[in-house]
C-alpha atoms as a PDB file:
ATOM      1  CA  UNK A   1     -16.293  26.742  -4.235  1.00  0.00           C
ATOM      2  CA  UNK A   2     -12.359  26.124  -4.803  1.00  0.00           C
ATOM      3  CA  UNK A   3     -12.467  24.691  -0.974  1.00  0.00           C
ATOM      4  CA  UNK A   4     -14.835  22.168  -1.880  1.00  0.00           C
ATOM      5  CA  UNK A   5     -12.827  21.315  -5.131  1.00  0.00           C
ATOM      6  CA  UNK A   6      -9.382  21.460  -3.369  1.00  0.00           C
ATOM      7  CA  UNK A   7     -11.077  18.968  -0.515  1.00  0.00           C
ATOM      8  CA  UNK A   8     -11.995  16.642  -2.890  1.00  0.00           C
ATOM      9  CA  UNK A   9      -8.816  16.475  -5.387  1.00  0.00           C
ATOM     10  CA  UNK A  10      -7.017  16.030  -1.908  1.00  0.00           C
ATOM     11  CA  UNK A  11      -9.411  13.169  -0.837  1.00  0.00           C
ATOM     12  CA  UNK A  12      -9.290  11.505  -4.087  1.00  0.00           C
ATOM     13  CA  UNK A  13      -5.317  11.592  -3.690  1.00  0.00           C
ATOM     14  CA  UNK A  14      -5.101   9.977  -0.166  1.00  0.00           C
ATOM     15  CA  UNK A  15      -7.844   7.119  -0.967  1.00  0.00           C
ATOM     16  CA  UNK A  16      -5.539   6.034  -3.821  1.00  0.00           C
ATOM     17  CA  UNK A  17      -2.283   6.160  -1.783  1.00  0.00           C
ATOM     18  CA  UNK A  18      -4.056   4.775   0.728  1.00  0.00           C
ATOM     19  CA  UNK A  19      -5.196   1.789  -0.778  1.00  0.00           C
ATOM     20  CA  UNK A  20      -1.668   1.232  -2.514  1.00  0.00           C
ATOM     21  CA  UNK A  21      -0.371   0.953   0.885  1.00  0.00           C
ATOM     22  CA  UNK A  22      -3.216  -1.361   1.911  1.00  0.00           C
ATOM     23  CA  UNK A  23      -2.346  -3.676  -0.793  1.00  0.00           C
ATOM     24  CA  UNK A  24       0.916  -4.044   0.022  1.00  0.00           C
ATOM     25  CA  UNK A  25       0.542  -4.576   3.597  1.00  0.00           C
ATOM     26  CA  UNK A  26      -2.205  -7.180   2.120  1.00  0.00           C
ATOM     27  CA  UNK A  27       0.923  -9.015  -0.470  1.00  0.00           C
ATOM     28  CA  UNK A  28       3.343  -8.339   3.051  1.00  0.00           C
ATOM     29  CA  UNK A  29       1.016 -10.208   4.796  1.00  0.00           C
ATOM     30  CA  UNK A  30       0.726 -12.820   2.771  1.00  0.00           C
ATOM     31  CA  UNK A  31       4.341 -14.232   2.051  1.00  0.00           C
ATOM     32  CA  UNK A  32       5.122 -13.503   5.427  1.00  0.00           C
ATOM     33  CA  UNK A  33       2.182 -15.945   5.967  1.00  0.00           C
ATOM     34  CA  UNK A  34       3.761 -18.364   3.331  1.00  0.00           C
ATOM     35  CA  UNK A  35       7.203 -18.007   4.650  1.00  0.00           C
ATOM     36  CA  UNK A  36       6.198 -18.904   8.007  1.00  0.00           C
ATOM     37  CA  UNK A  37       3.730 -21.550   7.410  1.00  0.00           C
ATOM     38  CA  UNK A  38       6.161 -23.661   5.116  1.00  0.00           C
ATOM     39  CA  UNK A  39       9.465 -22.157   4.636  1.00  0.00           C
ATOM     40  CA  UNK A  40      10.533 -25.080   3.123  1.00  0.00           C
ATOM     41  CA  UNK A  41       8.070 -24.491   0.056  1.00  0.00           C
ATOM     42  CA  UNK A  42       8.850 -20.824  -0.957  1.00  0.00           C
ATOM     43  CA  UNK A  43      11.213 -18.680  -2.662  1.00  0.00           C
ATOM     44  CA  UNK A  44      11.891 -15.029  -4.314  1.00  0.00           C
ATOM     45  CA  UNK A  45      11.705 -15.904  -8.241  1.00  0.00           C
ATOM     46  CA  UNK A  46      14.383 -13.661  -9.735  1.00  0.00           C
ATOM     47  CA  UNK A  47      16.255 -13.316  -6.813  1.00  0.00           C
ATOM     48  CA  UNK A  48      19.623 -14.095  -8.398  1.00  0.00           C
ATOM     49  CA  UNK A  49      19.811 -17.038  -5.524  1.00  0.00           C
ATOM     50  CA  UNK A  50      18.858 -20.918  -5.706  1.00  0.00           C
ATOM     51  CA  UNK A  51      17.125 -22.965  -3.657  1.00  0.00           C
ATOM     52  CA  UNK A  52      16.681 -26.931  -3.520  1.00  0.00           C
ATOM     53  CA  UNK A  53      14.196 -27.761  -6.096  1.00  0.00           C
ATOM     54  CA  UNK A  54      11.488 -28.693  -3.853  1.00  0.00           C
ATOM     55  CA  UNK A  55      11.616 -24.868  -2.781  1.00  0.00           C
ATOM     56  CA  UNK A  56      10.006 -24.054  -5.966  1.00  0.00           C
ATOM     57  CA  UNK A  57       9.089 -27.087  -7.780  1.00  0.00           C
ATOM     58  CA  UNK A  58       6.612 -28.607  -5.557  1.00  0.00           C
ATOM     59  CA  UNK A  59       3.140 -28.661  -6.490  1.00  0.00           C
ATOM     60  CA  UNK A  60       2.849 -26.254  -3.423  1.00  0.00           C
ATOM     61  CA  UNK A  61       5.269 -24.230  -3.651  1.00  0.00           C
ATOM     62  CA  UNK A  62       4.503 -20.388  -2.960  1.00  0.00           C
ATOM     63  CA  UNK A  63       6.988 -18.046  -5.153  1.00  0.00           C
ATOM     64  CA  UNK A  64       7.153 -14.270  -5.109  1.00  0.00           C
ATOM     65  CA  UNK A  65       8.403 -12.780  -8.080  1.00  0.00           C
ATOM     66  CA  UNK A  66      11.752 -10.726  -6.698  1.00  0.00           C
ATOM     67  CA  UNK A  67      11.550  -8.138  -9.415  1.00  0.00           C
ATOM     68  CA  UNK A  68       7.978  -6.902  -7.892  1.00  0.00           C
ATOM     69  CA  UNK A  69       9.340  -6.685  -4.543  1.00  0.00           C
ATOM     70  CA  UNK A  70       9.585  -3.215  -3.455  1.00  0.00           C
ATOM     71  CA  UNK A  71      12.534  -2.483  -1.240  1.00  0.00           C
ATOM     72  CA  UNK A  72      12.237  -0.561   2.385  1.00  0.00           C
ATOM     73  CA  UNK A  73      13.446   2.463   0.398  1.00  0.00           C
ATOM     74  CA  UNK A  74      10.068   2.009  -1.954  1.00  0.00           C
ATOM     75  CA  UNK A  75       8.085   1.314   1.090  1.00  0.00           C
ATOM     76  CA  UNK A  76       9.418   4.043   2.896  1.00  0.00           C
ATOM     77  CA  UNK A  77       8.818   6.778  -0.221  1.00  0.00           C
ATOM     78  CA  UNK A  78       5.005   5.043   0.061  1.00  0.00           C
ATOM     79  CA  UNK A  79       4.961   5.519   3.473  1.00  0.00           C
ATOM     80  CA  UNK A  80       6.313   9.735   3.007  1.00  0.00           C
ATOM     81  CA  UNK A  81       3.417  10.178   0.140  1.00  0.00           C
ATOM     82  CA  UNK A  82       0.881   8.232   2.297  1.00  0.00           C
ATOM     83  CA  UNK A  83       1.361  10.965   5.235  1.00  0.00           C
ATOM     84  CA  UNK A  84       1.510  14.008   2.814  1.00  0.00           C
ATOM     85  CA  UNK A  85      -1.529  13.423   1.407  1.00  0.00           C
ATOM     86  CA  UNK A  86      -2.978  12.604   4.353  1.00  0.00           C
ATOM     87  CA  UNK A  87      -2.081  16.153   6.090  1.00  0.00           C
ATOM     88  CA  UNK A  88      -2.782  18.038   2.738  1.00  0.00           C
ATOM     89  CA  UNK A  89      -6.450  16.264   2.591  1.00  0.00           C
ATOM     90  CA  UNK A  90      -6.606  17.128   6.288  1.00  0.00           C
ATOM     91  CA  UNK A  91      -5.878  20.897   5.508  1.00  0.00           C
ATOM     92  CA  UNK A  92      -7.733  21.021   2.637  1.00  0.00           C
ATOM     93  CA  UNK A  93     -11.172  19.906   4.992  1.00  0.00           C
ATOM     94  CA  UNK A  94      -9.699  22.444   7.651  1.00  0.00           C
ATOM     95  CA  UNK A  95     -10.681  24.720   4.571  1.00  0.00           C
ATOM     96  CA  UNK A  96     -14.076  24.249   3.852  1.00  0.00           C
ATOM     97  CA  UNK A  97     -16.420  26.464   5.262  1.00  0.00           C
ATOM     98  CA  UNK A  98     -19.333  24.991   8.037  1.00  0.00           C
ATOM     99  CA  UNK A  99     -21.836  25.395   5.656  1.00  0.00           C
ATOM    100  CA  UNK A 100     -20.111  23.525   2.557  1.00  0.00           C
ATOM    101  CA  UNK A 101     -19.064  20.699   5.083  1.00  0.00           C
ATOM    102  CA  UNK A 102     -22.645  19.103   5.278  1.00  0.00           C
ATOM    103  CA  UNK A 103     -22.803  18.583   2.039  1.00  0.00           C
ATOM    104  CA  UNK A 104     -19.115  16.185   2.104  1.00  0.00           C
ATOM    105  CA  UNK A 105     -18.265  12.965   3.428  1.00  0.00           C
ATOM    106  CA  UNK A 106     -14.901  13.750   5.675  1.00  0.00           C
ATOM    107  CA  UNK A 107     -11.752  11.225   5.531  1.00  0.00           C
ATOM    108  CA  UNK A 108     -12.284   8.010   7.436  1.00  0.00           C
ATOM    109  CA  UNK A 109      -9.091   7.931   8.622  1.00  0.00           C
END
């Protein structure tokens, strides 16, 4: 039953990488949402640049803390682990025999 085992450790893997990607597209989303909404009321905390202070000082101001922000290398490295675990999880149910197989829930994606 190693198949079974092997499908599932692979699984597990993608769902997690999967859903770290999802998040970030999610935190993407939303300061590209704030930036274009009301440029004028956000900035990159930490960023090593200044901005007028109603930028950040407003009661609405949106901030995004610079230090947290991964750079396209980061995403890109996300991006590389996202489609190897993908292909590995897709091998690994390539693996399982017929009969095993009705017992599992394939990948959604």
């Amino acid at each position: 039953m190693g198949q079974v085992e092997d499908y599932l450790t692979a699984k597990t893997n993608f769902e997690k990488i999967d859903s770290e990607i999802r998040n970030l597209a999610v935190k993407i989303q939303q300061v590209g949402s704030a930036m274009a909404n009301n440029p004028g009321r956000f900035i990159f905390s930490n960023s090593g640049k200044g901005l007028p202070p109603e930028a950040s000082m407003s009661r609405d101001s949106i901030s995004a803390n610079a230090d947290h922000w991964p750079s396209a290398d980061k995403i890109m490295e996300m991006l590389s682990q996202w489609h190897d675990a993908k292909d590995k999880a897709e091998r690994a149910w390539g693996a399982v025999s017929q009969e095993h197989r009705n017992n599992l829930v394939p990948m959604g994606r």
